[in-house]
C-alpha atoms as a PDB file:
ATOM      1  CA  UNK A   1      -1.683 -21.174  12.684  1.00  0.00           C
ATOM      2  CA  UNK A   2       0.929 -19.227  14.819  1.00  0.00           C
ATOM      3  CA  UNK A   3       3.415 -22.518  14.201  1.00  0.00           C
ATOM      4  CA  UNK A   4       2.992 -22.236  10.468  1.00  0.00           C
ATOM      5  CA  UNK A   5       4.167 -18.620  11.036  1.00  0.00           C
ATOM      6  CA  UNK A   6       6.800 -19.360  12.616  1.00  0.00           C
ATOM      7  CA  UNK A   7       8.077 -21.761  10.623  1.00  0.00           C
ATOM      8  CA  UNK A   8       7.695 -19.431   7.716  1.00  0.00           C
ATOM      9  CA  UNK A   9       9.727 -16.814   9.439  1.00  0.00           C
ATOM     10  CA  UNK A  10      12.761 -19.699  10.391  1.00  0.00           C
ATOM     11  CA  UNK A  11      12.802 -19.930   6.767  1.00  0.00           C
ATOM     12  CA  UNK A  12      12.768 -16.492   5.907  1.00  0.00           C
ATOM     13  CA  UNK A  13      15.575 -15.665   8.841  1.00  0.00           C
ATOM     14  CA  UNK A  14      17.670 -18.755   7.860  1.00  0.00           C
ATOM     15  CA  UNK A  15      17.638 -18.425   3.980  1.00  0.00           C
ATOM     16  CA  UNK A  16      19.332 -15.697   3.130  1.00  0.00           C
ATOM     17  CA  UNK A  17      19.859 -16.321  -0.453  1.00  0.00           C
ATOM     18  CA  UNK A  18      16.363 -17.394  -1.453  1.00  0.00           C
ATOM     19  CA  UNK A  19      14.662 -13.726   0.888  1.00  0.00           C
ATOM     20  CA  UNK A  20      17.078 -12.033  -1.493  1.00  0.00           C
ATOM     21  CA  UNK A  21      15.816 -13.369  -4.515  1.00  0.00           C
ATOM     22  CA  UNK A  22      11.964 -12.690  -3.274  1.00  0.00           C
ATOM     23  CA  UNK A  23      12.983  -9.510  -2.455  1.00  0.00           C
ATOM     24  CA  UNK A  24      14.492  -8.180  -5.269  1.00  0.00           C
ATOM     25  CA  UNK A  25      12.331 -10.391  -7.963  1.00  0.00           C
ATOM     26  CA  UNK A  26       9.344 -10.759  -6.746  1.00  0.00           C
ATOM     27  CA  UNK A  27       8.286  -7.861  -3.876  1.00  0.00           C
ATOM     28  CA  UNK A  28       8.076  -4.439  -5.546  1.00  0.00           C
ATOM     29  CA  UNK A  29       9.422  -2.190  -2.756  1.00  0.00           C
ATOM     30  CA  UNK A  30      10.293   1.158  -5.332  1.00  0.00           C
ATOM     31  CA  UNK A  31      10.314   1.647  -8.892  1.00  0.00           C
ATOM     32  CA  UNK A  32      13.046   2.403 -11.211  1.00  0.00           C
ATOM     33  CA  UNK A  33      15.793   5.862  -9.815  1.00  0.00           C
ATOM     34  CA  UNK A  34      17.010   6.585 -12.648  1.00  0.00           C
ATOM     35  CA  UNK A  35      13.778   6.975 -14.519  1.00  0.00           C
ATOM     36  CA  UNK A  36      11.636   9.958 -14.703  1.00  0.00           C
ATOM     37  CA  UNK A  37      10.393  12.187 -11.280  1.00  0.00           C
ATOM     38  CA  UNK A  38       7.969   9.806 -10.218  1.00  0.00           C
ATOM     39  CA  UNK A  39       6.909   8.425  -7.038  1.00  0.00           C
ATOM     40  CA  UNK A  40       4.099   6.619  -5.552  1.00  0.00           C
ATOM     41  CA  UNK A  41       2.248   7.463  -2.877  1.00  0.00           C
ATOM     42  CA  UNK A  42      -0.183   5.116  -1.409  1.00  0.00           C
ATOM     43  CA  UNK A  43      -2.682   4.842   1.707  1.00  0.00           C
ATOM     44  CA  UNK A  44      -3.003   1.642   3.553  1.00  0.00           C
ATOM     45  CA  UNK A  45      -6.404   0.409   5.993  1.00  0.00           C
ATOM     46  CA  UNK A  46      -8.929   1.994   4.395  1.00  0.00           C
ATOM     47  CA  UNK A  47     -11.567   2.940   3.268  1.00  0.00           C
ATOM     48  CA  UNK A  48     -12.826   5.167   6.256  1.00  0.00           C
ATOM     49  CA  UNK A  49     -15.522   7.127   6.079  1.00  0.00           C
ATOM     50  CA  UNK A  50     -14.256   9.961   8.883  1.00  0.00           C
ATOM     51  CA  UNK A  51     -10.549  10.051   6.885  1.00  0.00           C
ATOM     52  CA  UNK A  52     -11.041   8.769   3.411  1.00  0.00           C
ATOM     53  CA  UNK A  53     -12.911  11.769   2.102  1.00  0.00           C
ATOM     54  CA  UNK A  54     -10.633  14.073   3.056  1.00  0.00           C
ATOM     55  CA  UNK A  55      -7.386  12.477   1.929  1.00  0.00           C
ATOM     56  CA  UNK A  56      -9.335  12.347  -1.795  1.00  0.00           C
ATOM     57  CA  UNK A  57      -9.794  16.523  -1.122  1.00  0.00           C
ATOM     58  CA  UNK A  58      -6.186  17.357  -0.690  1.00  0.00           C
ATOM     59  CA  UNK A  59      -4.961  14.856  -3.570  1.00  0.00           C
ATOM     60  CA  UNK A  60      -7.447  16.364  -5.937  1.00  0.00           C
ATOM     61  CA  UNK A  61      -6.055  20.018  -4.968  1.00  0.00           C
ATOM     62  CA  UNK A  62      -2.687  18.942  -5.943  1.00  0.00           C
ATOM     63  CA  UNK A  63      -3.582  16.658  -8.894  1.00  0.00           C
ATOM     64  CA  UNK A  64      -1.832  13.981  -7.300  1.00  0.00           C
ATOM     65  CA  UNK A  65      -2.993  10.199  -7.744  1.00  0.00           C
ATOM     66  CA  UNK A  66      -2.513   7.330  -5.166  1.00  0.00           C
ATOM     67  CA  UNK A  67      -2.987   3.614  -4.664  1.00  0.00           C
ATOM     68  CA  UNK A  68      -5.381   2.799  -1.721  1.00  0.00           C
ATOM     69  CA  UNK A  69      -4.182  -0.713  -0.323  1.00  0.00           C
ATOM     70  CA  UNK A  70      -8.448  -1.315   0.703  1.00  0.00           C
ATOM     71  CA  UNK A  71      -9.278  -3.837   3.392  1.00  0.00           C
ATOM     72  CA  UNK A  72     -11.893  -5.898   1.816  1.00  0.00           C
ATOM     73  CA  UNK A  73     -14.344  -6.052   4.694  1.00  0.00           C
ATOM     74  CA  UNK A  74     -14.383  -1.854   5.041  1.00  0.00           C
ATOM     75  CA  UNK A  75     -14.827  -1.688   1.325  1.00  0.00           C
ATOM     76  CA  UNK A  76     -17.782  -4.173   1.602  1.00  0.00           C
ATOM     77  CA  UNK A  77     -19.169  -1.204   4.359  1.00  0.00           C
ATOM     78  CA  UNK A  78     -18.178   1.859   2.329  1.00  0.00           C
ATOM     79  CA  UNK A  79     -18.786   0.939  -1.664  1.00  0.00           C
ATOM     80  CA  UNK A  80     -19.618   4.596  -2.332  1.00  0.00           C
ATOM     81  CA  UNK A  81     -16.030   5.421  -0.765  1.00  0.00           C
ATOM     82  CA  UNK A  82     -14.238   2.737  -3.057  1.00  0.00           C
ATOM     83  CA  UNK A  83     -16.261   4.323  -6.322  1.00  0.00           C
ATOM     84  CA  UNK A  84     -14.824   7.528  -5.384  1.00  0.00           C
ATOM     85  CA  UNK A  85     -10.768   6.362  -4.753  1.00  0.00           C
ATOM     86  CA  UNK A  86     -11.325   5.042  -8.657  1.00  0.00           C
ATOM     87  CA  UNK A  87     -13.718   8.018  -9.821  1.00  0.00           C
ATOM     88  CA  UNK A  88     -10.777  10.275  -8.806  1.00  0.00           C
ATOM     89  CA  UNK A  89      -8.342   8.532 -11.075  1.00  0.00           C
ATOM     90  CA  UNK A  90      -6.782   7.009  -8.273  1.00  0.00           C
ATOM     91  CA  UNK A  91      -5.490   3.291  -8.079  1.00  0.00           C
ATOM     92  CA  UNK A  92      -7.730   0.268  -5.654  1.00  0.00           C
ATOM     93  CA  UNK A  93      -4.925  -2.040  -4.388  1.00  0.00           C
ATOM     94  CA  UNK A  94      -6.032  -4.936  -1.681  1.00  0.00           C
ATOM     95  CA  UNK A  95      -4.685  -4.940   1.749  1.00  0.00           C
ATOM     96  CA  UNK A  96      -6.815  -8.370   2.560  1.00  0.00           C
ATOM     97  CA  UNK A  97     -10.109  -9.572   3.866  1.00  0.00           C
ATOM     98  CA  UNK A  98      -9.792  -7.954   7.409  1.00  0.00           C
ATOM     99  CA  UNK A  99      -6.364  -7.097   8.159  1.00  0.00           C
ATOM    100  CA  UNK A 100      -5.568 -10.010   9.322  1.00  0.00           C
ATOM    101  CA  UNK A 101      -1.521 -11.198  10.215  1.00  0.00           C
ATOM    102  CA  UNK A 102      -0.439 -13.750   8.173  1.00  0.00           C
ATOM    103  CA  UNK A 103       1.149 -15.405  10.898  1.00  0.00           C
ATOM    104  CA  UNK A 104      -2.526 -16.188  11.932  1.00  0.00           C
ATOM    105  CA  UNK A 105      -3.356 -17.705   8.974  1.00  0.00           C
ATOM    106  CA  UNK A 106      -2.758 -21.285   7.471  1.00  0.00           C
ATOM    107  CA  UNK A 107      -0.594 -20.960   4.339  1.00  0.00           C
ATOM    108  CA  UNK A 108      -3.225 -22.683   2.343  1.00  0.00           C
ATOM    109  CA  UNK A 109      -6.274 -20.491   3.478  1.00  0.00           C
ATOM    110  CA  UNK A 110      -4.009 -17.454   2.449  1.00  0.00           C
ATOM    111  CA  UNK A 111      -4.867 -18.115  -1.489  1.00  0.00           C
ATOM    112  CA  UNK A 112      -8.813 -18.656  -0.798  1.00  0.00           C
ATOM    113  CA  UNK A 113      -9.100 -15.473   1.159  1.00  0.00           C
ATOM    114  CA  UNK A 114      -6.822 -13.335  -0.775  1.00  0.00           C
ATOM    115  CA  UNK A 115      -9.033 -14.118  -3.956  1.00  0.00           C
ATOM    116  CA  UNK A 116     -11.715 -13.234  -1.999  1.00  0.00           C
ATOM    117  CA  UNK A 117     -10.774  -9.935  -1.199  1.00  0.00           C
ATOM    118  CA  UNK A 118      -9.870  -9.361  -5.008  1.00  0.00           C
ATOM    119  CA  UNK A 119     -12.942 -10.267  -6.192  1.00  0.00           C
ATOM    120  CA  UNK A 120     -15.171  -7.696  -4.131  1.00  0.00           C
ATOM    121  CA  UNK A 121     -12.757  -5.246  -4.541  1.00  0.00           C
ATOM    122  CA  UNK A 122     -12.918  -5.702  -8.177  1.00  0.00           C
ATOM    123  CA  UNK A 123     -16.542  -5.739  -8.354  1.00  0.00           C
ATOM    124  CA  UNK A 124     -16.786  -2.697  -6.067  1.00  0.00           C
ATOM    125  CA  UNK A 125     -14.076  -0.217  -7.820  1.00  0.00           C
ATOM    126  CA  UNK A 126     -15.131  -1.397 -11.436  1.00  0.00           C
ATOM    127  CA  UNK A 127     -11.753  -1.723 -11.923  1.00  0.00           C
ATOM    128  CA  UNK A 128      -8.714  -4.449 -11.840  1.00  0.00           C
ATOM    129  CA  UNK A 129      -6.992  -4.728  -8.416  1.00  0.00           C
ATOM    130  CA  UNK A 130      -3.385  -5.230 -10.130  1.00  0.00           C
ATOM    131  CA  UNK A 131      -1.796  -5.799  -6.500  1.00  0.00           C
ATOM    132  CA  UNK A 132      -1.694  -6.797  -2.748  1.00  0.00           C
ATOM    133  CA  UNK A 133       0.110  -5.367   0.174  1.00  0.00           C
ATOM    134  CA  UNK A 134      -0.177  -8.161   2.965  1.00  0.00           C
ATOM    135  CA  UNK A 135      -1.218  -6.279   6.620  1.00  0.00           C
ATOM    136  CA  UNK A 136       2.065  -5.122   8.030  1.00  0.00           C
ATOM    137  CA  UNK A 137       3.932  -6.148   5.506  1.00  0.00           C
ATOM    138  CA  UNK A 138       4.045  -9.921   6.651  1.00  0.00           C
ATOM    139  CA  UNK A 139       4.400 -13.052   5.129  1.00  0.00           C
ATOM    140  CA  UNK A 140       3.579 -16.791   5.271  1.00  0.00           C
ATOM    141  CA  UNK A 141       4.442 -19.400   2.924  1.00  0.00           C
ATOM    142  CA  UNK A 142       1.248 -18.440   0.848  1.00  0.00           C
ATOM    143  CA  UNK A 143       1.107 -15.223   0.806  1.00  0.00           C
ATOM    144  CA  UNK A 144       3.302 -14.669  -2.372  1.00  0.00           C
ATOM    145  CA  UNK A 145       1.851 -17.226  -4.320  1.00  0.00           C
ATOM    146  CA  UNK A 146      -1.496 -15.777  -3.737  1.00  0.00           C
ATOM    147  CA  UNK A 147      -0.324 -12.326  -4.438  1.00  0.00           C
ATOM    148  CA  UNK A 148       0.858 -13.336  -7.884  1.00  0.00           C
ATOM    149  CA  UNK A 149      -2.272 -15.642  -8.506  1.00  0.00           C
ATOM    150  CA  UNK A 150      -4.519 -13.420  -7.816  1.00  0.00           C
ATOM    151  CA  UNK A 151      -2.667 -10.038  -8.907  1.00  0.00           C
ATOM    152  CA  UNK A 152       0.150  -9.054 -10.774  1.00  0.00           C
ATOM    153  CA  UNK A 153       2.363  -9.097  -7.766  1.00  0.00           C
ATOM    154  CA  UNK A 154       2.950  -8.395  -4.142  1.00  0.00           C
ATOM    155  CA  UNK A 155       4.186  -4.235  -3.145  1.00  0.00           C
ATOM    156  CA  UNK A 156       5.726  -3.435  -0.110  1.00  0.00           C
ATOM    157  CA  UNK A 157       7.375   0.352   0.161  1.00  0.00           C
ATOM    158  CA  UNK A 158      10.804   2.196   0.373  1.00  0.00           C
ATOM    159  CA  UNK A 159       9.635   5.049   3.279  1.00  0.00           C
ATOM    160  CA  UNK A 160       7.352   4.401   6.005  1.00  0.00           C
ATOM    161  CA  UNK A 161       6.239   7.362   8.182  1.00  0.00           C
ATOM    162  CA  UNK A 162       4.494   5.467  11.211  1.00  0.00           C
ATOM    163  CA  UNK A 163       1.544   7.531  10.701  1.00  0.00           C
ATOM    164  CA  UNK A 164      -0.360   4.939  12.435  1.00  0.00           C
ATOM    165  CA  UNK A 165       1.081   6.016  15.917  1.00  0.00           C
ATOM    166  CA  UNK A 166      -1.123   8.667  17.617  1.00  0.00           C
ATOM    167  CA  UNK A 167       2.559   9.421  18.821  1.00  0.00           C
ATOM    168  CA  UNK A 168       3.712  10.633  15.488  1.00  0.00           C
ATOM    169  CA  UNK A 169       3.222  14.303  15.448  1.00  0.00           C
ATOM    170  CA  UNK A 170       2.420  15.955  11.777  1.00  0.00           C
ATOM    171  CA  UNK A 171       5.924  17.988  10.855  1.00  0.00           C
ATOM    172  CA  UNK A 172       7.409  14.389  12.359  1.00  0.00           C
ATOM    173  CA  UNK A 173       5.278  12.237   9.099  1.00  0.00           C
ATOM    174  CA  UNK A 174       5.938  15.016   6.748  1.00  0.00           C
ATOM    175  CA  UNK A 175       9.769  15.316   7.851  1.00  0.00           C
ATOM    176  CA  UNK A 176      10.120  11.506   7.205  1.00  0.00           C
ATOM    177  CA  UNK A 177       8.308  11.411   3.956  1.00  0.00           C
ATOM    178  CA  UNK A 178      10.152  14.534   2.895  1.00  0.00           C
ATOM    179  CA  UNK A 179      13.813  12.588   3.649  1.00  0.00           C
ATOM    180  CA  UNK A 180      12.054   9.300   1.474  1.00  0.00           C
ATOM    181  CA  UNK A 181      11.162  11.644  -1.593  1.00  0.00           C
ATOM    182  CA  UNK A 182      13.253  10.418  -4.224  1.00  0.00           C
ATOM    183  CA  UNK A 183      12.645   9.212  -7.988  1.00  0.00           C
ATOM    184  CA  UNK A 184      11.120   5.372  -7.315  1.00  0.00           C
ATOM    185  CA  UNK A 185       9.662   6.191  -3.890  1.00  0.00           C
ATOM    186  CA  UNK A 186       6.895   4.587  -2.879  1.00  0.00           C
ATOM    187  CA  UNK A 187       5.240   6.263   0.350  1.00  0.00           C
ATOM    188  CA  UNK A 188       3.012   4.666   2.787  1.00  0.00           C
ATOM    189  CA  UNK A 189       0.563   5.989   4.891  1.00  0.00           C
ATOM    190  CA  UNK A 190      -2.690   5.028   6.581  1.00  0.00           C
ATOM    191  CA  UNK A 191      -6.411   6.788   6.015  1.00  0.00           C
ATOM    192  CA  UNK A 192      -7.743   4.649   8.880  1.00  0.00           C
ATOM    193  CA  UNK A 193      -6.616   1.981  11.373  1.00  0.00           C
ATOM    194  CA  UNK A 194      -3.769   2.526  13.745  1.00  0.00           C
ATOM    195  CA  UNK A 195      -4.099   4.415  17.085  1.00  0.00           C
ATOM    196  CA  UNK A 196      -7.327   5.960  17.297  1.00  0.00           C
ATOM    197  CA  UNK A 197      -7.037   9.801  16.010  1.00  0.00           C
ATOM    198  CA  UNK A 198      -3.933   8.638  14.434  1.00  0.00           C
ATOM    199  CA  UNK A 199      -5.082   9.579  10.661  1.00  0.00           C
ATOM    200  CA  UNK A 200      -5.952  13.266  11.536  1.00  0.00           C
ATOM    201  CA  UNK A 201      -1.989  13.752  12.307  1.00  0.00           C
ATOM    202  CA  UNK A 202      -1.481  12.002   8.495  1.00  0.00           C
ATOM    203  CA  UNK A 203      -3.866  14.449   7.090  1.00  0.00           C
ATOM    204  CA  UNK A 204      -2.080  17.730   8.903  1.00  0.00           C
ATOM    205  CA  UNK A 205       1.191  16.243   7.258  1.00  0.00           C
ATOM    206  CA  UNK A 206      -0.019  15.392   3.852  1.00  0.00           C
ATOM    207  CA  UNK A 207       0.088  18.940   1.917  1.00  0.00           C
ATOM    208  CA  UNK A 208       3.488  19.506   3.289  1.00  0.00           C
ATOM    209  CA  UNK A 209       4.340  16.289   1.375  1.00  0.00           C
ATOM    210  CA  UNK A 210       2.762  16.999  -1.696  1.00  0.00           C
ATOM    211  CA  UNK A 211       4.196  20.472  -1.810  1.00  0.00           C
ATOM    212  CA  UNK A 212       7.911  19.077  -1.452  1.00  0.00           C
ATOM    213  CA  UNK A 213       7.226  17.060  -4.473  1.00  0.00           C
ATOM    214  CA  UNK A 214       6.127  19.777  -6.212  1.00  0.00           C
ATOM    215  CA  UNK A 215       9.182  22.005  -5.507  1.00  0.00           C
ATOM    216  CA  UNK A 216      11.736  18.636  -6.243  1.00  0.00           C
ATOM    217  CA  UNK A 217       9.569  17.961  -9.482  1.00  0.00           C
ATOM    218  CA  UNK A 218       8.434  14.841  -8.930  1.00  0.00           C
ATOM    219  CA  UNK A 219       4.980  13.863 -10.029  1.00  0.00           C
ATOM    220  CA  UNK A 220       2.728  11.520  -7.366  1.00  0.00           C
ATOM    221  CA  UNK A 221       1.386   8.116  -9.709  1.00  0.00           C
ATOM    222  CA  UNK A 222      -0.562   5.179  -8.692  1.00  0.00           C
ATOM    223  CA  UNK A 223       2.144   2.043  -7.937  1.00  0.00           C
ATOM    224  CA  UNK A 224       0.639   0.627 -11.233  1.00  0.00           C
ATOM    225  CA  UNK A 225       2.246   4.164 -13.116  1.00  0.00           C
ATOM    226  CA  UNK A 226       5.417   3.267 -11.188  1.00  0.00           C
ATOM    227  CA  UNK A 227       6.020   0.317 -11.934  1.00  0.00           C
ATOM    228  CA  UNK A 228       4.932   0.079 -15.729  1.00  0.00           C
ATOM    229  CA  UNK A 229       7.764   2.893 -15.937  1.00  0.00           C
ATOM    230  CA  UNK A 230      10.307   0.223 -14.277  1.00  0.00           C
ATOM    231  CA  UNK A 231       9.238  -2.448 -16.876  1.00  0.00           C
ATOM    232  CA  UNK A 232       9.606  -0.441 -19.767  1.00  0.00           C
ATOM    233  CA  UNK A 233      13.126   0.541 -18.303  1.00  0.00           C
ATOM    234  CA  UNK A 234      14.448  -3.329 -18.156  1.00  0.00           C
END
Protein backbone atom coordinates (compact mmCIF):
# COMPACT_ATOMS: atom_id res chain seq x y z
CA UNK A 1 0.00 0.00 0.00
CA UNK A 2 2.85 2.47 0.96
CA UNK A 3 4.44 1.60 -2.79
CA UNK A 4 1.20 2.54 -4.47
CA UNK A 5 1.67 5.84 -2.55
CA UNK A 6 4.60 6.43 -3.58
CA UNK A 7 4.23 5.88 -6.89
CA UNK A 8 1.28 8.19 -6.85
CA UNK A 9 3.34 10.93 -5.38
CA UNK A 10 6.42 10.29 -8.31
CA UNK A 11 3.63 11.09 -10.50
CA UNK A 12 2.29 13.91 -8.83
CA UNK A 13 6.10 15.43 -8.22
CA UNK A 14 7.13 14.58 -11.84
CA UNK A 15 4.00 15.83 -13.79
CA UNK A 16 3.82 19.13 -13.50
CA UNK A 17 1.43 19.91 -16.18
CA UNK A 18 -1.22 17.28 -15.48
CA UNK A 19 -1.06 18.45 -10.96
CA UNK A 20 -1.83 21.80 -12.57
CA UNK A 21 -4.70 20.83 -14.39
CA UNK A 22 -6.11 18.74 -11.15
CA UNK A 23 -5.46 21.55 -9.28
CA UNK A 24 -7.04 24.19 -10.86
CA UNK A 25 -10.02 21.94 -12.55
CA UNK A 26 -10.75 19.57 -10.45
CA UNK A 27 -9.65 20.39 -6.47
CA UNK A 28 -11.73 23.31 -5.16
CA UNK A 29 -9.16 25.09 -2.95
CA UNK A 30 -11.30 28.83 -2.79
CA UNK A 31 -14.18 30.15 -4.48
CA UNK A 32 -14.54 32.95 -6.81
CA UNK A 33 -12.47 36.85 -5.40
CA UNK A 34 -14.12 38.86 -7.20
CA UNK A 35 -17.57 37.74 -6.22
CA UNK A 36 -19.53 38.79 -3.30
CA UNK A 37 -17.98 38.85 0.68
CA UNK A 38 -18.13 35.32 1.13
CA UNK A 39 -15.99 32.81 2.63
CA UNK A 40 -16.14 29.38 3.89
CA UNK A 41 -15.28 28.22 6.92
CA UNK A 42 -15.11 24.61 7.62
CA UNK A 43 -14.08 22.10 10.57
CA UNK A 44 -12.22 18.99 9.79
CA UNK A 45 -12.07 15.39 12.26
CA UNK A 46 -15.11 15.52 13.74
CA UNK A 47 -17.72 14.97 15.15
CA UNK A 48 -16.53 15.14 18.89
CA UNK A 49 -18.62 15.08 21.49
CA UNK A 50 -16.20 17.25 24.12
CA UNK A 51 -15.61 20.04 21.02
CA UNK A 52 -18.39 19.69 18.56
CA UNK A 53 -21.08 21.21 20.72
CA UNK A 54 -19.42 24.06 21.43
CA UNK A 55 -18.10 25.06 18.02
CA UNK A 56 -22.15 24.79 16.93
CA UNK A 57 -22.67 27.52 20.15
CA UNK A 58 -20.36 30.18 18.93
CA UNK A 59 -21.44 29.76 15.09
CA UNK A 60 -25.05 30.05 16.07
CA UNK A 61 -24.15 33.41 18.12
CA UNK A 62 -22.74 34.84 15.05
CA UNK A 63 -25.16 33.34 12.48
CA UNK A 64 -22.38 31.92 10.75
CA UNK A 65 -22.70 28.47 8.79
CA UNK A 66 -19.85 25.90 8.18
CA UNK A 67 -19.05 22.65 6.42
CA UNK A 68 -17.99 19.84 8.87
CA UNK A 69 -15.52 17.51 6.81
CA UNK A 70 -17.11 14.26 9.36
CA UNK A 71 -15.02 11.14 9.75
CA UNK A 72 -17.41 8.43 9.03
CA UNK A 73 -16.56 6.11 11.89
CA UNK A 74 -17.09 9.19 14.71
CA UNK A 75 -20.31 10.03 12.99
CA UNK A 76 -21.36 6.31 13.22
CA UNK A 77 -20.56 7.03 17.37
CA UNK A 78 -22.15 10.48 17.59
CA UNK A 79 -25.48 10.47 15.12
CA UNK A 80 -27.17 12.93 17.48
CA UNK A 81 -23.99 15.28 16.89
CA UNK A 82 -24.23 14.90 12.96
CA UNK A 83 -28.29 15.76 13.23
CA UNK A 84 -27.30 18.81 14.96
CA UNK A 85 -24.20 20.16 12.35
CA UNK A 86 -27.36 19.85 9.66
CA UNK A 87 -30.24 21.00 12.18
CA UNK A 88 -28.13 24.20 12.53
CA UNK A 89 -28.16 24.91 8.84
CA UNK A 90 -24.75 23.94 8.60
CA UNK A 91 -23.14 21.82 5.69
CA UNK A 92 -21.99 17.55 6.40
CA UNK A 93 -18.91 17.13 4.13
CA UNK A 94 -16.89 13.56 4.45
CA UNK A 95 -13.40 13.45 5.62
CA UNK A 96 -13.38 9.36 5.12
CA UNK A 97 -14.06 6.15 6.91
CA UNK A 98 -11.39 6.64 9.72
CA UNK A 99 -8.94 9.13 8.79
CA UNK A 100 -7.01 7.08 7.19
CA UNK A 101 -3.71 8.34 4.73
CA UNK A 102 -4.20 7.57 1.40
CA UNK A 103 -0.82 6.54 1.03
CA UNK A 104 -2.02 3.49 3.14
CA UNK A 105 -4.55 2.62 1.00
CA UNK A 106 -4.71 0.65 -2.39
CA UNK A 107 -5.97 3.00 -5.13
CA UNK A 108 -8.76 0.65 -5.86
CA UNK A 109 -10.07 0.21 -2.19
CA UNK A 110 -10.12 4.14 -2.13
CA UNK A 111 -13.60 4.16 -4.26
CA UNK A 112 -15.27 1.23 -2.04
CA UNK A 113 -14.50 2.97 1.18
CA UNK A 114 -15.08 6.45 0.18
CA UNK A 115 -18.73 5.38 -0.87
CA UNK A 116 -18.94 3.95 2.25
CA UNK A 117 -18.37 6.81 4.23
CA UNK A 118 -20.94 8.78 1.96
CA UNK A 119 -23.51 6.58 2.42
CA UNK A 120 -23.68 6.68 6.40
CA UNK A 121 -23.04 10.08 6.36
CA UNK A 122 -25.91 10.60 4.14
CA UNK A 123 -28.18 8.47 6.01
CA UNK A 124 -27.09 10.04 9.31
CA UNK A 125 -27.34 13.99 8.38
CA UNK A 126 -30.58 13.42 6.21
CA UNK A 127 -28.92 15.30 3.87
CA UNK A 128 -26.56 15.00 0.56
CA UNK A 129 -22.80 14.91 1.35
CA UNK A 130 -21.93 17.12 -1.91
CA UNK A 131 -18.03 16.67 -1.11
CA UNK A 132 -14.83 14.99 0.31
CA UNK A 133 -11.74 16.38 1.84
CA UNK A 134 -9.19 13.35 1.82
CA UNK A 135 -7.28 13.21 5.60
CA UNK A 136 -4.45 15.67 5.30
CA UNK A 137 -5.15 16.65 2.23
CA UNK A 138 -3.48 13.55 0.46
CA UNK A 139 -3.88 11.77 -2.52
CA UNK A 140 -3.56 8.40 -4.31
CA UNK A 141 -4.41 7.54 -7.72
CA UNK A 142 -8.10 6.93 -6.53
CA UNK A 143 -8.82 9.30 -4.47
CA UNK A 144 -10.13 11.86 -7.11
CA UNK A 145 -12.04 9.56 -8.99
CA UNK A 146 -13.82 8.53 -5.92
CA UNK A 147 -14.33 12.04 -4.82
CA UNK A 148 -16.15 12.87 -8.02
CA UNK A 149 -18.05 9.42 -8.08
CA UNK A 150 -19.25 9.60 -5.07
CA UNK A 151 -19.65 13.56 -4.60
CA UNK A 152 -19.64 16.47 -6.59
CA UNK A 153 -15.97 16.96 -6.15
CA UNK A 154 -12.90 16.89 -4.01
CA UNK A 155 -12.17 20.53 -1.55
CA UNK A 156 -9.02 21.26 -0.21
CA UNK A 157 -8.54 25.05 1.39
CA UNK A 158 -6.71 28.43 0.76
CA UNK A 159 -5.64 29.14 4.80
CA UNK A 160 -4.72 26.58 7.18
CA UNK A 161 -4.21 27.61 10.84
CA UNK A 162 -2.50 24.33 12.32
CA UNK A 163 -5.02 24.29 14.94
CA UNK A 164 -4.29 20.73 15.34
CA UNK A 165 -0.91 21.49 17.16
CA UNK A 166 -1.36 21.76 20.97
CA UNK A 167 1.61 24.20 20.09
CA UNK A 168 -0.56 26.68 18.34
CA UNK A 169 -1.56 29.20 20.87
CA UNK A 170 -5.23 30.94 20.28
CA UNK A 171 -4.27 34.81 19.10
CA UNK A 172 -1.55 32.55 16.89
CA UNK A 173 -4.96 30.51 14.91
CA UNK A 174 -6.94 33.63 14.96
CA UNK A 175 -3.88 35.84 13.65
CA UNK A 176 -3.47 33.32 10.73
CA UNK A 177 -7.07 33.02 9.86
CA UNK A 178 -7.41 36.77 10.19
CA UNK A 179 -4.30 37.26 7.39
CA UNK A 180 -6.43 34.29 5.10
CA UNK A 181 -9.81 36.35 5.33
CA UNK A 182 -10.42 37.35 1.95
CA UNK A 183 -13.51 37.05 -0.56
CA UNK A 184 -13.16 33.05 -1.73
CA UNK A 185 -11.48 31.91 1.49
CA UNK A 186 -12.01 28.78 2.58
CA UNK A 187 -10.76 28.23 6.34
CA UNK A 188 -9.85 25.06 7.93
CA UNK A 189 -9.88 24.06 11.27
CA UNK A 190 -10.29 20.96 13.41
CA UNK A 191 -13.25 20.24 16.23
CA UNK A 192 -11.38 17.07 17.24
CA UNK A 193 -8.26 15.05 16.36
CA UNK A 194 -4.82 16.53 16.45
CA UNK A 195 -2.73 16.90 19.67
CA UNK A 196 -4.75 16.10 22.53
CA UNK A 197 -6.31 19.54 24.03
CA UNK A 198 -5.51 20.91 20.72
CA UNK A 199 -9.33 21.93 19.83
CA UNK A 200 -9.84 23.99 23.09
CA UNK A 201 -7.00 26.51 21.64
CA UNK A 202 -9.37 26.48 18.14
CA UNK A 203 -12.33 27.30 20.19
CA UNK A 204 -10.47 30.38 22.26
CA UNK A 205 -9.56 31.62 18.62
CA UNK A 206 -12.80 31.15 16.85
CA UNK A 207 -14.92 34.42 17.91
CA UNK A 208 -11.94 36.51 17.16
CA UNK A 209 -12.35 35.06 13.63
CA UNK A 210 -15.83 35.47 13.22
CA UNK A 211 -15.72 39.00 14.52
CA UNK A 212 -12.99 40.04 11.81
CA UNK A 213 -15.40 38.90 9.25
CA UNK A 214 -17.92 40.77 10.57
CA UNK A 215 -15.98 44.09 10.67
CA UNK A 216 -14.43 43.23 6.76
CA UNK A 217 -18.13 42.29 5.72
CA UNK A 218 -17.78 39.09 4.72
CA UNK A 219 -20.49 36.59 5.40
CA UNK A 220 -19.29 32.77 6.67
CA UNK A 221 -21.28 30.00 3.99
CA UNK A 222 -21.08 26.34 3.80
CA UNK A 223 -18.31 25.36 0.79
CA UNK A 224 -21.52 24.25 -1.10
CA UNK A 225 -22.72 28.39 -0.84
CA UNK A 226 -19.17 29.08 -2.07
CA UNK A 227 -18.85 27.39 -4.65
CA UNK A 228 -22.44 27.56 -6.31
CA UNK A 229 -21.46 31.44 -6.24
CA UNK A 230 -18.16 30.47 -8.37
CA UNK A 231 -20.33 28.49 -10.89
CA UNK A 232 -22.77 30.99 -11.46
CA UNK A 233 -19.73 33.44 -11.97
CA UNK A 234 -18.11 31.24 -15.02
Amino acid sequence: MILAGLVFWLVWDFYPDWVHHIRRRAVIQHGPEGGSPLAALTFDDGPDPRYTPRVLQVLAQAGARATFFLVAGKAQQNPELVKAIAAAGHEVGSHGMDHRHAWLEWPWSVDRRIGRAAAILRRLSGQPVHYLRPPWGMFNAGTYPAGMRHHRGVVLWSCSAGDWNIRRQARDIAATLEAGLKPGAILVLHDSGGDPGAPEHTLAALPAVLEAARRRGLKLVTVSELVGQRRQST
